[in-house]
Protein backbone atom coordinates (compact mmCIF):
# COMPACT_ATOMS: atom_id res chain seq x y z
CA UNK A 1 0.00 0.00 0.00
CA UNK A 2 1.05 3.59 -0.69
CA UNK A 3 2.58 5.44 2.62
CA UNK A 4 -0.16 8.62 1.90
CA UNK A 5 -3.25 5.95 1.95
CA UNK A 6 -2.00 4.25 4.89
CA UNK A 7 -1.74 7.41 6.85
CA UNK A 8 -4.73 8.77 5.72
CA UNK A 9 -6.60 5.18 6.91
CA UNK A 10 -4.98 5.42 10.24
CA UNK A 11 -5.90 9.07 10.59
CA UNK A 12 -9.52 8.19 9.99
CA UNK A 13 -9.60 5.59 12.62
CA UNK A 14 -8.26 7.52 15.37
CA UNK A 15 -10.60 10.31 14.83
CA UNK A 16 -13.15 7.54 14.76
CA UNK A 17 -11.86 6.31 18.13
CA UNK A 18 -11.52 9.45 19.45
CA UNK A 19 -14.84 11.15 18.95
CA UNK A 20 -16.37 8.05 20.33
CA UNK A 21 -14.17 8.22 23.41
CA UNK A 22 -15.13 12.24 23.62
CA UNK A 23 -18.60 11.42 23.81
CA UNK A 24 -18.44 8.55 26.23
CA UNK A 25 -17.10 11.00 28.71
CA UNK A 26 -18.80 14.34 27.86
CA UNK A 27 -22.45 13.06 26.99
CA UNK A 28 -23.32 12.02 30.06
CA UNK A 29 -22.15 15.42 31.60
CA UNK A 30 -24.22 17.15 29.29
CA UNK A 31 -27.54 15.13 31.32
CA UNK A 32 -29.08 17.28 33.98
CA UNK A 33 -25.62 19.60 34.15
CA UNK A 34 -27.98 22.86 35.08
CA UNK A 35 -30.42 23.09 38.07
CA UNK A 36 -32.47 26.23 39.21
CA UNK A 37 -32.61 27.77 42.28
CA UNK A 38 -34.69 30.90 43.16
CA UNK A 39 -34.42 31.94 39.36
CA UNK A 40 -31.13 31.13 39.46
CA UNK A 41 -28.70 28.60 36.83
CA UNK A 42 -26.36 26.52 38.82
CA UNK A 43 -23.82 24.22 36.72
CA UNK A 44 -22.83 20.53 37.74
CA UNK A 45 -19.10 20.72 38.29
CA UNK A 46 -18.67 17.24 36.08
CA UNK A 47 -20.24 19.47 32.98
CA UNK A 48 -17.89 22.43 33.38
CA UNK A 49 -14.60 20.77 33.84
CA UNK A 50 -15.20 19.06 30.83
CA UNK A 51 -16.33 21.89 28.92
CA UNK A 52 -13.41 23.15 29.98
CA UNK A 53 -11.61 20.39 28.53
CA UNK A 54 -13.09 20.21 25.59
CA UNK A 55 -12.32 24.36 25.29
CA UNK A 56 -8.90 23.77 26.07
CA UNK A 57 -8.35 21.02 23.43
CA UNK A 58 -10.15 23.04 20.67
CA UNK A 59 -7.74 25.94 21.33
CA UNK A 60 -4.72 23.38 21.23
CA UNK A 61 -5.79 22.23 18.30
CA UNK A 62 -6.61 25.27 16.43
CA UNK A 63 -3.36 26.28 17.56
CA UNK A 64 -1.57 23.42 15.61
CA UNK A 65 -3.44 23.92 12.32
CA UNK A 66 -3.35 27.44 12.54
CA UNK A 67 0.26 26.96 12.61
CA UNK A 68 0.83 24.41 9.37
């Protein structure tokens, strides 16, 4: 096999693995995260450190293609 298609192939699968992984841990988060008290919006602390996270790995990444 060419060295581009096997790159490309093993590219695909470990965004494949690691969206699935991503979503294992930060779907669940996403269920009842907010609660309201006397009008106001209170955040489970499980939702916002992986928004976080996931804000902190976005700018990483951006980073890196930004800089290609």
């Amino acid at each position: 096999m060419p060295v581009i298609f096997t790159f490309l192939l093993t590219v695909k699968l470990l965004k494949k693995k690691f969206r699935y992984l991503f979503l294992f841990i930060y779907g669940p988060s996403n269920i009842d995260s907010t609660y309201h008290i006397d009008g106001k919006r209170y955040f489970n602390h499980l939702f916002l450190f992986t928004t976080s996270v996931k804000g902190l790995l976005d700018f990483v990444l951006m980073a890196l293609i930004g800089s290609i």
